[in-house]
C-alpha atoms as a PDB file:
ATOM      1  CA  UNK A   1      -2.534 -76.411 -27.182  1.00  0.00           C
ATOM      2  CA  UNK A   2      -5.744 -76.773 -25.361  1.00  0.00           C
ATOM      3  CA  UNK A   3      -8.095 -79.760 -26.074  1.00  0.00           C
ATOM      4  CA  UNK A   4     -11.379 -78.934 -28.075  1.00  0.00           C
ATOM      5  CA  UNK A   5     -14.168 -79.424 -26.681  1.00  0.00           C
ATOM      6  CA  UNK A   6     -15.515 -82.154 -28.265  1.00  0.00           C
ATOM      7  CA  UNK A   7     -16.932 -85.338 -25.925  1.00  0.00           C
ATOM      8  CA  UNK A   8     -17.699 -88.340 -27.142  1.00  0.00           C
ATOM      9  CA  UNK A   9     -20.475 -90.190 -23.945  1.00  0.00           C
ATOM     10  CA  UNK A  10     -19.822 -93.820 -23.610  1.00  0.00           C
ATOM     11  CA  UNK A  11     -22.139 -95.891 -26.327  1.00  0.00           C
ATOM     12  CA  UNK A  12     -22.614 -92.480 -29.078  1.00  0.00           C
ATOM     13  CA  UNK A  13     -21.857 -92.745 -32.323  1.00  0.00           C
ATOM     14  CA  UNK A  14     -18.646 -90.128 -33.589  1.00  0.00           C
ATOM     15  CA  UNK A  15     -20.209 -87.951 -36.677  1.00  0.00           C
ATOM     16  CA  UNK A  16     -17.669 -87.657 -39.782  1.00  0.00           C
ATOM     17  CA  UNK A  17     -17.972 -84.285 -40.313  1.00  0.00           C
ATOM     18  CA  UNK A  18     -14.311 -83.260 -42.388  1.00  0.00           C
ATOM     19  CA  UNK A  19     -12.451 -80.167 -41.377  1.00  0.00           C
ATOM     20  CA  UNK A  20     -10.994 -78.055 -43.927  1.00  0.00           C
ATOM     21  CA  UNK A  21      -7.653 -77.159 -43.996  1.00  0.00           C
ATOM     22  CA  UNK A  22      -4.632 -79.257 -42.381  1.00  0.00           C
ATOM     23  CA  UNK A  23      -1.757 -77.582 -40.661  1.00  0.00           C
ATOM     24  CA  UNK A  24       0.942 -77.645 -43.528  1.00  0.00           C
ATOM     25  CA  UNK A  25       3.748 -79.269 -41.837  1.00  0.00           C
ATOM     26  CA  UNK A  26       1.565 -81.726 -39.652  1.00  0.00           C
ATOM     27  CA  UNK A  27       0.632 -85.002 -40.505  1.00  0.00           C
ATOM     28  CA  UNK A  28      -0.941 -86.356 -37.473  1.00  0.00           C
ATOM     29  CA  UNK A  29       0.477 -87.102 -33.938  1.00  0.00           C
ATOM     30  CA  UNK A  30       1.285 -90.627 -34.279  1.00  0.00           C
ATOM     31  CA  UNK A  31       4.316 -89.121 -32.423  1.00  0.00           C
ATOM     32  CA  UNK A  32       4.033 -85.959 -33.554  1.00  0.00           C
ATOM     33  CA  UNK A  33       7.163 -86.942 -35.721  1.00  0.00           C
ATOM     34  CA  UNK A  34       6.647 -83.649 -38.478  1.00  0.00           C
ATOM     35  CA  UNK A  35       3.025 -83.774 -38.620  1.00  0.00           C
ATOM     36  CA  UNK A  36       2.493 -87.095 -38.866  1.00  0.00           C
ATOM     37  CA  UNK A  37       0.337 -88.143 -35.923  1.00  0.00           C
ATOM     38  CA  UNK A  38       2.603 -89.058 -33.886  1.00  0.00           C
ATOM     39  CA  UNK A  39       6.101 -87.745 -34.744  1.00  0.00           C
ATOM     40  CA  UNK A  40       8.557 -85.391 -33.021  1.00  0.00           C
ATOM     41  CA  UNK A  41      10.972 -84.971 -35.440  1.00  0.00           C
ATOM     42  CA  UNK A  42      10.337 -82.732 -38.282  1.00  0.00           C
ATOM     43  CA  UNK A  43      14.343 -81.809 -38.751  1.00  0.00           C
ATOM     44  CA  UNK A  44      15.372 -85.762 -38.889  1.00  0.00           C
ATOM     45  CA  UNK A  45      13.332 -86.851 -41.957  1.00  0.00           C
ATOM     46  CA  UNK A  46      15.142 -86.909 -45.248  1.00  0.00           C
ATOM     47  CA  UNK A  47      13.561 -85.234 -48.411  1.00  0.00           C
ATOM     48  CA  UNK A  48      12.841 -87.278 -51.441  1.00  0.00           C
ATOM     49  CA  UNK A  49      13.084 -85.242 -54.847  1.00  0.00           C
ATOM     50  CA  UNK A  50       9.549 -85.671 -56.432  1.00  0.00           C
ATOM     51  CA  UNK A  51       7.866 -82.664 -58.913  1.00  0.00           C
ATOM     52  CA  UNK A  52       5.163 -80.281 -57.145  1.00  0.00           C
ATOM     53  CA  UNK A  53       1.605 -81.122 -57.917  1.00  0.00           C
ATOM     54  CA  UNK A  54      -0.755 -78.458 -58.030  1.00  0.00           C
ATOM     55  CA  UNK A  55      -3.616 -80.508 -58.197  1.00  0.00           C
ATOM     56  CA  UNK A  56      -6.834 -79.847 -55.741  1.00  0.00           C
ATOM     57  CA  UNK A  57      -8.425 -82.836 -54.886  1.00  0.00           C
ATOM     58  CA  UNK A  58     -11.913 -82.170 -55.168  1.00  0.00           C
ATOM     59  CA  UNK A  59     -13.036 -84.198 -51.680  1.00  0.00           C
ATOM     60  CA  UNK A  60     -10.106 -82.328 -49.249  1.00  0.00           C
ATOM     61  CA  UNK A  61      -9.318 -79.206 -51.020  1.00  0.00           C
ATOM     62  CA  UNK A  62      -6.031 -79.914 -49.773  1.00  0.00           C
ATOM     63  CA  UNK A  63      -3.070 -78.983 -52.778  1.00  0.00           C
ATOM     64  CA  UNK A  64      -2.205 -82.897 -53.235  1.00  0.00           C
ATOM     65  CA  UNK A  65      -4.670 -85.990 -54.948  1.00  0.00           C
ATOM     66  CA  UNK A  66      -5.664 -88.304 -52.711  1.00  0.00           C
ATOM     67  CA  UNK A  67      -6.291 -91.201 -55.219  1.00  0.00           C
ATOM     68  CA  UNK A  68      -9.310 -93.152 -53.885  1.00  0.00           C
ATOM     69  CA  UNK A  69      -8.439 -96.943 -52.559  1.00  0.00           C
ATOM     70  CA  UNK A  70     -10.848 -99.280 -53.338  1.00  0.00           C
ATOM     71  CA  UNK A  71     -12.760-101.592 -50.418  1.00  0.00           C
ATOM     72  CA  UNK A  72     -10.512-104.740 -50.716  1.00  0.00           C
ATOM     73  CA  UNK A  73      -7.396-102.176 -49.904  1.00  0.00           C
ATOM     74  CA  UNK A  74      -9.210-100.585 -47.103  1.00  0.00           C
ATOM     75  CA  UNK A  75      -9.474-103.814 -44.458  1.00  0.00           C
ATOM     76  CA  UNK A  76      -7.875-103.479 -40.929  1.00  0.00           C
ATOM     77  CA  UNK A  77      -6.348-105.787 -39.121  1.00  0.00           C
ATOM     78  CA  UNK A  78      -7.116-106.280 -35.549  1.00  0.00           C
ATOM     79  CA  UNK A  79      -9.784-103.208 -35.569  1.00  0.00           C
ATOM     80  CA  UNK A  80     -12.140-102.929 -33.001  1.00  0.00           C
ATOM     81  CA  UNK A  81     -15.922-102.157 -33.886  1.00  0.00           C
ATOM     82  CA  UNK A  82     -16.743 -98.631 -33.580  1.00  0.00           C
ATOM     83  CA  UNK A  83     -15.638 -95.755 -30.658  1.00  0.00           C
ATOM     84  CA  UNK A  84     -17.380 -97.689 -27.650  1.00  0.00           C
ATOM     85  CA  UNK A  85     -15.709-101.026 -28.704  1.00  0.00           C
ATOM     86  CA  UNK A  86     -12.194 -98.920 -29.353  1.00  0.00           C
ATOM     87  CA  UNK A  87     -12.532 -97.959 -25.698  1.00  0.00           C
ATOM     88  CA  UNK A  88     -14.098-101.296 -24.283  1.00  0.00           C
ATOM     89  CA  UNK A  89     -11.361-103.284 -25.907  1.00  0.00           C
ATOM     90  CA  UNK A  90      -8.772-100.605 -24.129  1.00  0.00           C
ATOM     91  CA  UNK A  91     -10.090-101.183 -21.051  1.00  0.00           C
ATOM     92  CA  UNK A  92     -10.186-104.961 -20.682  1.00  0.00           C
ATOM     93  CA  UNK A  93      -6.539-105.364 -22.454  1.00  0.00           C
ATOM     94  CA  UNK A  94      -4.868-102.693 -19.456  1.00  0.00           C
ATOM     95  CA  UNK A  95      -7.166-104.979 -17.036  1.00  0.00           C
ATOM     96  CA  UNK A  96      -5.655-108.327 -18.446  1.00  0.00           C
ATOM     97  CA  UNK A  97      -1.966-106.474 -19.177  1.00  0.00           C
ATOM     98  CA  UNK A  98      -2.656-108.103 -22.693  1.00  0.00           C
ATOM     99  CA  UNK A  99       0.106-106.604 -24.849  1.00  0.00           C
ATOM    100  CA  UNK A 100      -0.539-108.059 -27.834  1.00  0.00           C
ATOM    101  CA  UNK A 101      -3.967-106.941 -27.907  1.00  0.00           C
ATOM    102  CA  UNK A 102      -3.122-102.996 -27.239  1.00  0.00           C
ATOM    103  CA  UNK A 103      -0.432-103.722 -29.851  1.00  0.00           C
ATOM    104  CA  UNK A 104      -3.431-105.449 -32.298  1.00  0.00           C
ATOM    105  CA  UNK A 105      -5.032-102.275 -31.942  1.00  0.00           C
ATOM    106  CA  UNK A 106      -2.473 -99.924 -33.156  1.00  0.00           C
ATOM    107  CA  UNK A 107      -2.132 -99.240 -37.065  1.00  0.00           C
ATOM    108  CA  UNK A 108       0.486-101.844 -38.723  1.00  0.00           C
ATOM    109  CA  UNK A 109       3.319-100.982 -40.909  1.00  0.00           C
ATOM    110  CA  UNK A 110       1.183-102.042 -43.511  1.00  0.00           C
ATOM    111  CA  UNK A 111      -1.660-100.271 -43.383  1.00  0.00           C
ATOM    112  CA  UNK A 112       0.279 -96.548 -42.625  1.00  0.00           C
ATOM    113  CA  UNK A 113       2.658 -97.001 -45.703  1.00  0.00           C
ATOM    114  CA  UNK A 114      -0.401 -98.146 -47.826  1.00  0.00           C
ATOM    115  CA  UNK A 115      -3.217 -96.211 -46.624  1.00  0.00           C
ATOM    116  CA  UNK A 116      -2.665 -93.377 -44.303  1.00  0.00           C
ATOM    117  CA  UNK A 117       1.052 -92.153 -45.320  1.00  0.00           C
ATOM    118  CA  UNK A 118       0.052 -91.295 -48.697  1.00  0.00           C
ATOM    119  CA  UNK A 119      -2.928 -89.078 -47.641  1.00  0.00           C
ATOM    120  CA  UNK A 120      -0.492 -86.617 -44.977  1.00  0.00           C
ATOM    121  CA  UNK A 121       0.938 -83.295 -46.039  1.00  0.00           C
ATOM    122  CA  UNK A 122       4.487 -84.800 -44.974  1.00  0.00           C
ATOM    123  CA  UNK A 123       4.387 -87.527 -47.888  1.00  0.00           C
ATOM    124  CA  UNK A 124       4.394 -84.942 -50.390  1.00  0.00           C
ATOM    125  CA  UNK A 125       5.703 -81.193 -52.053  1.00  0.00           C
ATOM    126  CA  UNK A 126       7.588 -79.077 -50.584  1.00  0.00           C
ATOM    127  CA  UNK A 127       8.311 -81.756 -47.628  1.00  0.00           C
ATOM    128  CA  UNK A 128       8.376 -85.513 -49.356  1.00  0.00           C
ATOM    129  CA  UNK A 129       9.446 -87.194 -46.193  1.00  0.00           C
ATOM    130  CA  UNK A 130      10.832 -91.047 -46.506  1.00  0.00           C
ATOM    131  CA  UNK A 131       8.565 -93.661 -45.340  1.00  0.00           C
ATOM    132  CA  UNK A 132      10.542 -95.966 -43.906  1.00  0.00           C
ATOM    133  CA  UNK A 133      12.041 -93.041 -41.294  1.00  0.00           C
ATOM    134  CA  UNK A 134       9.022 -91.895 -40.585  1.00  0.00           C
ATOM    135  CA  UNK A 135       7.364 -95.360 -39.437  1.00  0.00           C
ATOM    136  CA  UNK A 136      10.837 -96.028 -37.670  1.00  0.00           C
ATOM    137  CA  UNK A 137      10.136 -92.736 -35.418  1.00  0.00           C
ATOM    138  CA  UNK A 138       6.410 -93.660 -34.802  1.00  0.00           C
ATOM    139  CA  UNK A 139       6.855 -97.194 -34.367  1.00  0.00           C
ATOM    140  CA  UNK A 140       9.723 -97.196 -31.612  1.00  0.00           C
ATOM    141  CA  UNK A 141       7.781 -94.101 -29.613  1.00  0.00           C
ATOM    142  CA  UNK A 142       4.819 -95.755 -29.610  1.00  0.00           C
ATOM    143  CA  UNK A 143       6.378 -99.305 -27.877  1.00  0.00           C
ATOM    144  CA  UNK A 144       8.112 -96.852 -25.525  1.00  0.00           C
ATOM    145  CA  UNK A 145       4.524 -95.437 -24.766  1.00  0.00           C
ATOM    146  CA  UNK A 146       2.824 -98.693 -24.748  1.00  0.00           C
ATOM    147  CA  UNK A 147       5.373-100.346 -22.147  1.00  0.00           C
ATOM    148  CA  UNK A 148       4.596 -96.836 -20.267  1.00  0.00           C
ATOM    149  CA  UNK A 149       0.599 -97.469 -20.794  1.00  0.00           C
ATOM    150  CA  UNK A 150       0.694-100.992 -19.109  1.00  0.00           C
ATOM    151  CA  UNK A 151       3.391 -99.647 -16.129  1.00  0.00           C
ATOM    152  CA  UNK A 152       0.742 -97.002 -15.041  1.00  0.00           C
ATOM    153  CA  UNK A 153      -2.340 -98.756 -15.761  1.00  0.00           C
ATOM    154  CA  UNK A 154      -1.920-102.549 -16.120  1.00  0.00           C
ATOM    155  CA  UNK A 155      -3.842-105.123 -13.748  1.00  0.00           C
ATOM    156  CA  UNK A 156      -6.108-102.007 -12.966  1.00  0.00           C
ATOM    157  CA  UNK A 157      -9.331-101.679 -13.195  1.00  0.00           C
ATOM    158  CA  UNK A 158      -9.871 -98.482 -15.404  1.00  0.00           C
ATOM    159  CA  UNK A 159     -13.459 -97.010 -17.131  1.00  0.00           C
ATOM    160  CA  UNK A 160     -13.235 -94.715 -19.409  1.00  0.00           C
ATOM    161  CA  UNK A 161     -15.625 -92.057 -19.157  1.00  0.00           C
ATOM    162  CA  UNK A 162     -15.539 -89.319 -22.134  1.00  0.00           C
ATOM    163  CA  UNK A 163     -12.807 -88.987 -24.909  1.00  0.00           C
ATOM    164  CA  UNK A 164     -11.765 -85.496 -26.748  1.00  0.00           C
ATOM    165  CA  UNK A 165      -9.293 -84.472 -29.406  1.00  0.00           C
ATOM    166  CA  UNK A 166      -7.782 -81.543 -30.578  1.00  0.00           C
ATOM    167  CA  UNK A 167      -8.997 -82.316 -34.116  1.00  0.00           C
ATOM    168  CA  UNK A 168     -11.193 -84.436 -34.753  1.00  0.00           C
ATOM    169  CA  UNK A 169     -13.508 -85.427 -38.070  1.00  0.00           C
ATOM    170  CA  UNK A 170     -10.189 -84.582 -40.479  1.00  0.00           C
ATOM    171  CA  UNK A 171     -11.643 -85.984 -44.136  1.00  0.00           C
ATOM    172  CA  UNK A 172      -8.300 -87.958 -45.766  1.00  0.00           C
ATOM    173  CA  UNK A 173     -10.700 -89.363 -48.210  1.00  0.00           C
ATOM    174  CA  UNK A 174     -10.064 -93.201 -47.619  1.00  0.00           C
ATOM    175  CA  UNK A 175     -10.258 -92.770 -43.618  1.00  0.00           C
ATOM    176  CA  UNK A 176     -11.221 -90.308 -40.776  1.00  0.00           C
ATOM    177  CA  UNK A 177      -8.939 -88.910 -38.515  1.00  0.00           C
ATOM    178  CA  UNK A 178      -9.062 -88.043 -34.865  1.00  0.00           C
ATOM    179  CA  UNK A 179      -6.403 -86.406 -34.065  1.00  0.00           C
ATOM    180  CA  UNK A 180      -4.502 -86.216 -30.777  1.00  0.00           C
ATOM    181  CA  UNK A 181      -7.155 -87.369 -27.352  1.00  0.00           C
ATOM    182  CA  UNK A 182      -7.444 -86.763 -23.734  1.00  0.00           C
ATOM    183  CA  UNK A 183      -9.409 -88.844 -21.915  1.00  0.00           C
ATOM    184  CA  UNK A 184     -11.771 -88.737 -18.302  1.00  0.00           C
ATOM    185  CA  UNK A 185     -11.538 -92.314 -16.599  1.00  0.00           C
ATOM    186  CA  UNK A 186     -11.743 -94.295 -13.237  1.00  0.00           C
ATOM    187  CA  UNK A 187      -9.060 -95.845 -12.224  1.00  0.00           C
ATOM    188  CA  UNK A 188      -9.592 -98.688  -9.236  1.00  0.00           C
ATOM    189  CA  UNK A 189     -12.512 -96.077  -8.757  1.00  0.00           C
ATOM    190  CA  UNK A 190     -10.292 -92.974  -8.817  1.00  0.00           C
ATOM    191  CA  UNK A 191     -11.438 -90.160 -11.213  1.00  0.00           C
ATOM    192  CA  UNK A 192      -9.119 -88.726 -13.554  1.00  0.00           C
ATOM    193  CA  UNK A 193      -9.235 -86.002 -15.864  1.00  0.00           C
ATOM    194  CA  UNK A 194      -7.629 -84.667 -19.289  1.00  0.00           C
ATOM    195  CA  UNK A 195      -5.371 -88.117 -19.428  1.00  0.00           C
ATOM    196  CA  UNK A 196      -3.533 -89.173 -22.206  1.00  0.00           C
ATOM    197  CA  UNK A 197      -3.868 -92.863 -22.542  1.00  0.00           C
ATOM    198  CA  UNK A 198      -3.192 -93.136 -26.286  1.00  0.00           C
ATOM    199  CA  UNK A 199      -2.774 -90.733 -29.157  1.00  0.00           C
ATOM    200  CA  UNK A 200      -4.429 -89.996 -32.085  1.00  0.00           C
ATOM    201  CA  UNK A 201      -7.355 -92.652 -33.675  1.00  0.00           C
ATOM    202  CA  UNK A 202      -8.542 -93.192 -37.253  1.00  0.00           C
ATOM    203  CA  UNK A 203     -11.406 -95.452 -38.733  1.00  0.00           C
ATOM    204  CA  UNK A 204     -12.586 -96.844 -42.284  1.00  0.00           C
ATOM    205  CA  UNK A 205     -16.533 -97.207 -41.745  1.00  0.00           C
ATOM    206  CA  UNK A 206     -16.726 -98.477 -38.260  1.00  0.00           C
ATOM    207  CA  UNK A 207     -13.214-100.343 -38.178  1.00  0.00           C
ATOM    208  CA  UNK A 208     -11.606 -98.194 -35.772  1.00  0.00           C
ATOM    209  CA  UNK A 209      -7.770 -98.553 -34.514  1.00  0.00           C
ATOM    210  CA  UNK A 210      -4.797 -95.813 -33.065  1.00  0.00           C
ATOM    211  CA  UNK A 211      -2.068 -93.687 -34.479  1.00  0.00           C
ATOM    212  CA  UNK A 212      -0.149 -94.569 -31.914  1.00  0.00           C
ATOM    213  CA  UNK A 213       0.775 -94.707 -27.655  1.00  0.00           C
ATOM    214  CA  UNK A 214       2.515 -91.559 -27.260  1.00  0.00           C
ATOM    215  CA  UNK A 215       5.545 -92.162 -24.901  1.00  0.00           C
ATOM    216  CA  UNK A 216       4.807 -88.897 -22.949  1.00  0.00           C
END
């Protein structure tokens, strides 16, 4: 799939513009696990039995209700302060090989099963995945991506330059989704083009954090 050409220069702001009309099966690359953003592994997930709603919710159009969560249910842990601080933070934790920072920065058990699960295609009719094997896939790819992340770029000085996605602005209603970047950078002063340094990356407001470290 080629990347869209959407750039975001160092210091913009990202506009929230929703696109219409997710990919049935996908959720969001957290692995790319079944359309969840980031799973691989459509064909693994069990079904849970569960009634078809028909319902339209009026903000998506999308054939599910995504029941609106209120402010108190919609703080991130560990989120950094917009795109440019996203990117900034990025940087300095690969220069510092601070794990637990890059790990800070990635979306907590918590806060999928509570505020992003419940908005993807794959939680509900016809496919009604199970949480709990869902955040097992995306949660063990992404610390096998993240030990990758700080073997190819930790203790290194890298910059990153511009940031795109395949699809970005997608409208869940409680958050925005970006799904699936590549990345330009300088690496100890080495250009590099169309990287993928981290997957997909989703914000409430201007608390941003990431799907996931793809382990690709």
């Amino acid at each position: 799939m080629s990347v869209r050409a959407f750039s975001v220069p160092m210091g913009s702001h990202l506009a929230r513009s929703p696109i219409a009309g997710w990919l049935g099966s996908l959720l969001v690359p957290l692995v790319s696990l079944l359309g969840v953003p980031g799973c691989n592994h459509a064909s693994d997930l069990p079904a849970s039995e569960g009634p078809a709603r028909a319902r339209i919710d009026a903000d998506t159009g999308r054939g599910y209700e995504i029941p609106r969560l209120p402010p108190e249910k919609l703080r991130l842990s560990g989120a950094a302060e917009g795109m440019d601080g996203l990117l900034r933070t990025v940087e300095r934790a690969l220069a510092e090989r601070d794990s637990t920072r890059l790990e800070d920065l990635m979306v907590t058990a918590q806060e999928f099963r509570d505020i992003l699960f419940p908005s993807f295609p794959a939680a509900h009719p016809p496919i009604n995945a199970d949480f709990e094997t869902v955040w097992l896939l995306q949660a063990s790819d992404s610390r096998r991506g993240l030990r990758r992340l700080l073997r190819d770029y930790g203790g290194k000085k890298v910059r990153i330059l511009a940031i795109r996605f395949e699809n970005p602005h997608q409208d869940f209603v409680n958050f925005v989704l970006d799904e699936t970047s590549r990345v330009d950078l300088e690496v100890d002063g080495e250009r590099r083009e169309n990287v993928k340094l981290f997957g997909s990356v989703f914000h409430i407001g201007e608390q941003y954090k990431l799907l996931s470290y793809p382990d690709d």
